[in-house]
Protein backbone atom coordinates (compact mmCIF):
# COMPACT_ATOMS: atom_id res chain seq x y z
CA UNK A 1 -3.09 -13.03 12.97
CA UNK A 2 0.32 -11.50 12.95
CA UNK A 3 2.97 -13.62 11.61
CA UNK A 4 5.88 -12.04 12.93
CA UNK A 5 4.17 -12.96 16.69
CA UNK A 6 4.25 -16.80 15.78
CA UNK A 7 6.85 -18.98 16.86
CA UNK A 8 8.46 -20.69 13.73
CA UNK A 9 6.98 -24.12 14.48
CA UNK A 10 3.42 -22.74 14.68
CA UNK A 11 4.11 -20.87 11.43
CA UNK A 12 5.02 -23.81 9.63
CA UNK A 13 1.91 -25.36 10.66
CA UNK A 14 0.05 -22.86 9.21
CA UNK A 15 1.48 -23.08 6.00
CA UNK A 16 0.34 -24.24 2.77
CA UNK A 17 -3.15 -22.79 2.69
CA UNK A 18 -3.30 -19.94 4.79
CA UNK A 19 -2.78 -16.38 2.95
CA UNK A 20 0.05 -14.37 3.76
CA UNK A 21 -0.12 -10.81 3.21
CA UNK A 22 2.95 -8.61 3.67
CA UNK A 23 2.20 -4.52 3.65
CA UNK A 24 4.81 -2.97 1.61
CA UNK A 25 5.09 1.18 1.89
CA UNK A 26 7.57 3.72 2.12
CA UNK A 27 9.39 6.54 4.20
CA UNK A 28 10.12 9.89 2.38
CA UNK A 29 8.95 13.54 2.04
CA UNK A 30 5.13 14.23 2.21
CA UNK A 31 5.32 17.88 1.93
CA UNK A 32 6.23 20.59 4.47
CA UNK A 33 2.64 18.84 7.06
CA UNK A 34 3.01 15.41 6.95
CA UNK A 35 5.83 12.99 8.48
CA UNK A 36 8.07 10.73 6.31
CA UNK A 37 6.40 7.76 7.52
CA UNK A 38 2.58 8.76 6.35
CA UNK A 39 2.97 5.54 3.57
CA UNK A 40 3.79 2.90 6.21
CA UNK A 41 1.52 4.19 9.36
CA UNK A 42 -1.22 4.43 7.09
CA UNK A 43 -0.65 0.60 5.54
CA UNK A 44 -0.56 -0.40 8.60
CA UNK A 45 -3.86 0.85 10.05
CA UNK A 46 -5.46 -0.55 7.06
CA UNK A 47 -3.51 -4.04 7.43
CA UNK A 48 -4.75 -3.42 11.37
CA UNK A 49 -8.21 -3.35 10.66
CA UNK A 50 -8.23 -6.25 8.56
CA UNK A 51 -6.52 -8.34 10.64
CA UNK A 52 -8.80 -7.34 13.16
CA UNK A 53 -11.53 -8.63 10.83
CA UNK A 54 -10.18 -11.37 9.22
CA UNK A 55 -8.90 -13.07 12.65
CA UNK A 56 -6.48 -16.38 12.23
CA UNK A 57 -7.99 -16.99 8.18
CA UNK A 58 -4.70 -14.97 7.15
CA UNK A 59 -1.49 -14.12 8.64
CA UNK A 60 -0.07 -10.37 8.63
CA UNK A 61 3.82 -9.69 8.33
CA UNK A 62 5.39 -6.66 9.69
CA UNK A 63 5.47 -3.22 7.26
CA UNK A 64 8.29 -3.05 4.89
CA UNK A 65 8.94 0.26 5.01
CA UNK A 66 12.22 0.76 2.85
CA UNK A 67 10.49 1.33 -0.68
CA UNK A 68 11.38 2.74 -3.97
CA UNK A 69 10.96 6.36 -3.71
CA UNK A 70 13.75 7.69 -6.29
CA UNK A 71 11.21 10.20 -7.64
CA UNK A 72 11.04 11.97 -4.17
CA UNK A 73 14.93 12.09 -3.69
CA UNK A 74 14.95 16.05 -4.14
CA UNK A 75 13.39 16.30 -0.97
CA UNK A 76 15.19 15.85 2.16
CA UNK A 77 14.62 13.16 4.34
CA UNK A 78 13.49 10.72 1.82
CA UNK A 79 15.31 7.10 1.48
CA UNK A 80 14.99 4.77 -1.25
CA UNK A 81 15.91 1.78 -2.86
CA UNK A 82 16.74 1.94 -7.02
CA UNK A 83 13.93 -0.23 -8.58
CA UNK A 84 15.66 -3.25 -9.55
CA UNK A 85 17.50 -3.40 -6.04
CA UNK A 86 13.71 -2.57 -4.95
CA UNK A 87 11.98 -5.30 -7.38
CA UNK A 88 15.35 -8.16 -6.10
CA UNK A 89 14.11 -8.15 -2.60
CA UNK A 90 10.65 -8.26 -3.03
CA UNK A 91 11.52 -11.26 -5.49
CA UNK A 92 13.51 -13.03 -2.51
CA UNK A 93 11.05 -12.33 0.73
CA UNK A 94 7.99 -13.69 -2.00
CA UNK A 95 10.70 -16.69 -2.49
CA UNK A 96 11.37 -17.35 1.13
CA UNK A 97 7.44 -17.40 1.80
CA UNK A 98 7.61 -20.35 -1.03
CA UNK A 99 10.43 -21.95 0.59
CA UNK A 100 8.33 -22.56 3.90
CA UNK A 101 5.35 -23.94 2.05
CA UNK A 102 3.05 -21.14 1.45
CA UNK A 103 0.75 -21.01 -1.77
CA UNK A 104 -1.50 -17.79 -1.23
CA UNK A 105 0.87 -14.55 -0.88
CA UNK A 106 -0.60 -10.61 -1.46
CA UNK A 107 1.26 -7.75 -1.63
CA UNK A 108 -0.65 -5.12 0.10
CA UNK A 109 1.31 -2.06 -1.62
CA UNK A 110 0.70 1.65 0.53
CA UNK A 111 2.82 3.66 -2.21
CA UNK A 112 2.88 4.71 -5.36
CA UNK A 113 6.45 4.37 -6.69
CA UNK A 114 6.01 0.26 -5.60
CA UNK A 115 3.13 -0.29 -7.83
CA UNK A 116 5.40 -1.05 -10.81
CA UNK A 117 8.00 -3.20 -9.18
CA UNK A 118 5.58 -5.51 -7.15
CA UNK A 119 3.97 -6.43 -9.80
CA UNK A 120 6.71 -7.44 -11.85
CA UNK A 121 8.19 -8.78 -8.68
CA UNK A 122 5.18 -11.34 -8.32
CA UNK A 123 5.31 -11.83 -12.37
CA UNK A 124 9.02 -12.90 -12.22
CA UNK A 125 8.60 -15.50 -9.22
CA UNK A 126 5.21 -16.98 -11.26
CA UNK A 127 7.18 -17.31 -14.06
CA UNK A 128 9.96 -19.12 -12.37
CA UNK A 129 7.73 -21.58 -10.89
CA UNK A 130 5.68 -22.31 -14.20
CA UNK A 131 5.23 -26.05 -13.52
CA UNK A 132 3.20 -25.44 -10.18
CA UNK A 133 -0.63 -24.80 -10.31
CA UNK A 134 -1.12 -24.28 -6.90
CA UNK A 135 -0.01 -20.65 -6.80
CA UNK A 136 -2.06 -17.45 -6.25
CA UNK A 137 0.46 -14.66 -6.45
CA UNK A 138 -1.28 -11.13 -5.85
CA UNK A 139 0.02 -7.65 -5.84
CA UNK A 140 -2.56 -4.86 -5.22
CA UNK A 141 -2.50 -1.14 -3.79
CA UNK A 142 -5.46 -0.83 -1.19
CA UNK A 143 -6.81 2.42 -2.57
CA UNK A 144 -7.13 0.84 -5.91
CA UNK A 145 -9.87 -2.32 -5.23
CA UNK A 146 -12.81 0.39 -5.64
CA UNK A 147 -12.14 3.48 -3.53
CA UNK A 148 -15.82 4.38 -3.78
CA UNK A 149 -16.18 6.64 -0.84
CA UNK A 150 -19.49 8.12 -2.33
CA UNK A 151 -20.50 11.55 -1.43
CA UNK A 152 -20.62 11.59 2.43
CA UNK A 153 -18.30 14.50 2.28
CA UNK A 154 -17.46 17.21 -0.01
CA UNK A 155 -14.46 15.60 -1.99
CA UNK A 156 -11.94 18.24 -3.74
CA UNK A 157 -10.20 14.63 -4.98
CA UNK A 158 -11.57 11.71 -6.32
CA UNK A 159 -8.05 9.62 -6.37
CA UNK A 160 -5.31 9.49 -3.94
CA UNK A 161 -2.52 11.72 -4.72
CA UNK A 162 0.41 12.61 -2.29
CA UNK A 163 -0.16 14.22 1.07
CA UNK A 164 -3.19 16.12 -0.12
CA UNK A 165 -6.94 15.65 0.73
CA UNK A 166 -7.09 11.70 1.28
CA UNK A 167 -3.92 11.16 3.22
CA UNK A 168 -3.35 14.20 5.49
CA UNK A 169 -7.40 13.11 6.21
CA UNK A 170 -6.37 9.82 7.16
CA UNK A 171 -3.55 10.99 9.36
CA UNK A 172 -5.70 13.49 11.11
CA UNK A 173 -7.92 10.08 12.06
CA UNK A 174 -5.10 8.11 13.27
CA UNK A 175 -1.98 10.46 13.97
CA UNK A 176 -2.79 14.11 14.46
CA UNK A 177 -0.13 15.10 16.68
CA UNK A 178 2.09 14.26 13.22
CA UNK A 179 0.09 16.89 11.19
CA UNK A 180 1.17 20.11 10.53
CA UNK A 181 -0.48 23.20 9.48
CA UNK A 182 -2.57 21.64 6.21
CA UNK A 183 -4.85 24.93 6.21
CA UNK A 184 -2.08 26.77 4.98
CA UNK A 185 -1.62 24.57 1.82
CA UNK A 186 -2.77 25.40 -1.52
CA UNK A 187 -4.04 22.99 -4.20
CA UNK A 188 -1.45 21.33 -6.49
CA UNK A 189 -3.72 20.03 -9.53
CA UNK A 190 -2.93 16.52 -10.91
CA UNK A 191 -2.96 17.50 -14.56
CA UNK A 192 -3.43 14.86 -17.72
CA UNK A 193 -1.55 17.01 -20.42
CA UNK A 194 -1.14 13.06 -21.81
CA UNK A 195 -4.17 10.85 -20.83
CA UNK A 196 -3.73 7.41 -21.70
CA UNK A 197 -0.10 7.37 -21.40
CA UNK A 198 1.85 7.06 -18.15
CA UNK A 199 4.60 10.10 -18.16
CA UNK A 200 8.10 9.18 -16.49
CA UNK A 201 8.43 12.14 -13.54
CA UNK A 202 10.25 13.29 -10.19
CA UNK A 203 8.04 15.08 -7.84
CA UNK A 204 10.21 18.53 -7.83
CA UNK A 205 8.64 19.03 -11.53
CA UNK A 206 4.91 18.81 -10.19
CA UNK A 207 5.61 20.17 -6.87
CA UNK A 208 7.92 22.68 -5.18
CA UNK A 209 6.39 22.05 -1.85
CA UNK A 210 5.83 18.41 -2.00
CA UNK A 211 2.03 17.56 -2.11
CA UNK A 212 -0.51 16.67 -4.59
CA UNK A 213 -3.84 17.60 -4.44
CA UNK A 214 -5.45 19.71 -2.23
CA UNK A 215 -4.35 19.09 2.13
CA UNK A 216 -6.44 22.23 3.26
CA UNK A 217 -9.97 20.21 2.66
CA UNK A 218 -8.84 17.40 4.97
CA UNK A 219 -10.62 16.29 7.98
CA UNK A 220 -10.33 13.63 10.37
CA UNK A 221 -13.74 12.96 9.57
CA UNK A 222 -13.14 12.18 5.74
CA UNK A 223 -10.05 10.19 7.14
CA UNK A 224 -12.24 7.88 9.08
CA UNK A 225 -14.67 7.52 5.70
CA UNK A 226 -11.45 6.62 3.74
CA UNK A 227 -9.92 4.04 6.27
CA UNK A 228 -13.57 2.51 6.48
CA UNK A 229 -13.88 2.10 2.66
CA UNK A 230 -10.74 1.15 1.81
CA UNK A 231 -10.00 -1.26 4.81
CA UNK A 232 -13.40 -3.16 3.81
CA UNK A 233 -12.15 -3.26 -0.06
CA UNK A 234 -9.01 -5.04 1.06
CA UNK A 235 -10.97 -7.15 3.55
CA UNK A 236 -13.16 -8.06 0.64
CA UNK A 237 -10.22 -9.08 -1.90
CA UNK A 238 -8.97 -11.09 1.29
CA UNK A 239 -11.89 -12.87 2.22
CA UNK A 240 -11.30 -14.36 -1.89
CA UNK A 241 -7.43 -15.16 -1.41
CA UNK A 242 -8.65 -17.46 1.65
CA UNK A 243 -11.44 -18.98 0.51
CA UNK A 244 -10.25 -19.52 -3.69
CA UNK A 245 -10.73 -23.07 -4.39
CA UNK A 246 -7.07 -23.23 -6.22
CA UNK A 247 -8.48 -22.95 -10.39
CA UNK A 248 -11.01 -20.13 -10.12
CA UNK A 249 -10.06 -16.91 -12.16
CA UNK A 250 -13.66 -15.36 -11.65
């Protein structure tokens, strides 16, 4: 169920115990193949086939598309909020949702630079509300619950990485009228000069055209074996959010 469809009275009513889940993304460079938007349409077909399972058990907002994307300022096109100013109004949207009665609120992330700053968004708001144990604060990045898509196809990545394999796939499912020539790409590796530690970076370091990973072994095909996968892992975590019984951590 969308929320952003409901009248406000019928929202209130569904408030405390239904889940809200708000898709956060981004809009900024994905290399010289892919449109800005790629974070946010692809959320959104994930949050769409959800809701499309889930029914009225939880309520979908709208994409928030303006993200923090600082390390992709070098590229044109590309807008951003600074992290903290990032971070300040996830803290107040998580607030408002608090403020009309609801108890179960996910953050269904589509981008990598808002990993860091939704989940200390959702830590900061828990921590202001200590003395309530009715909460069930989530933050979670759908390719992240498992992203086990098996050996179907013949995978040159085995993780996400920008505008390479996974994504330009999924956009050749959904939107290929947006995709450029990806055959002409080349693999940009991921490198782990440092495993175990997370290195501070701007994408012009790792990438003078913009990608990550390898675009010219995407298929619409492999796009349709992500969404499937990934869509059913977040449909999965969901299906816990509505029914948790308020003390389980198991």
């Amino acid at each position: 169920m969308k929320y952003h469809e409901l009248s406000s009275p019928a929202l209130g009513q569904r408030a405390p115990h239904t889940p809200v889940v708000i898709p956060i993304a981004a809009l900024e460079q994905h290399g010289d193949h892919m449109p800005l938007f790629t974070d946010s349409l692809l959320v959104a077909e994930v949050a769409r086939r959800a809701e499309e399972s889930l029914g009225d058990r939880v309520l979908f907002g709208p994409v928030m598309w303006f993200g923090n994307s600082e390390h992709h300022m070098d590229f044109p096109g590309t807008l951003s909020a600074a992290p903290r100013t990032y971070l300040n109004m996830l803290n107040d949207m998580v607030e408002n949702l608090l403020t009309h009665g609801f108890r179960r609120i996910v953050l269904l992330n589509g981008h990598g630079g808002n990993i860091v700053p939704s989940q200390q968004a959702m830590f900061e708001v828990r921590q202001r509300h200590r003395e309530r144990d009715d909460l069930l604060l989530l933050s979670t990045t759908y390719w992240t619950l498992g992203a086990n898509v098996g050996d179907s196809h013949e995978w040159q990545q085995r993780q996400m990485g920008h505008a390479g394999e996974w994504e330009t796939s999924m956009m050749l499912r959904i939107r290929p009228d947006l995709v450029g020539d990806h055959l002409a790409c080349t693999t940009v590796p991921f490198g782990d000069f440092f495993p175990g530690s997370h290195r501070a970076w701007i994408t012009k370091e790792r990438t003078a055209r913009g990608h990550i990973g390898s675009p010219q072994a995407a298929t619409a095909e492999k796009g349709e074996t992500l969404f499937a996968t990934l869509s059913g892992d977040v449909i999965r975590l969901l299906e816990k959010v509505a029914d948790w019984d308020g003390t389980a951590w198991e």
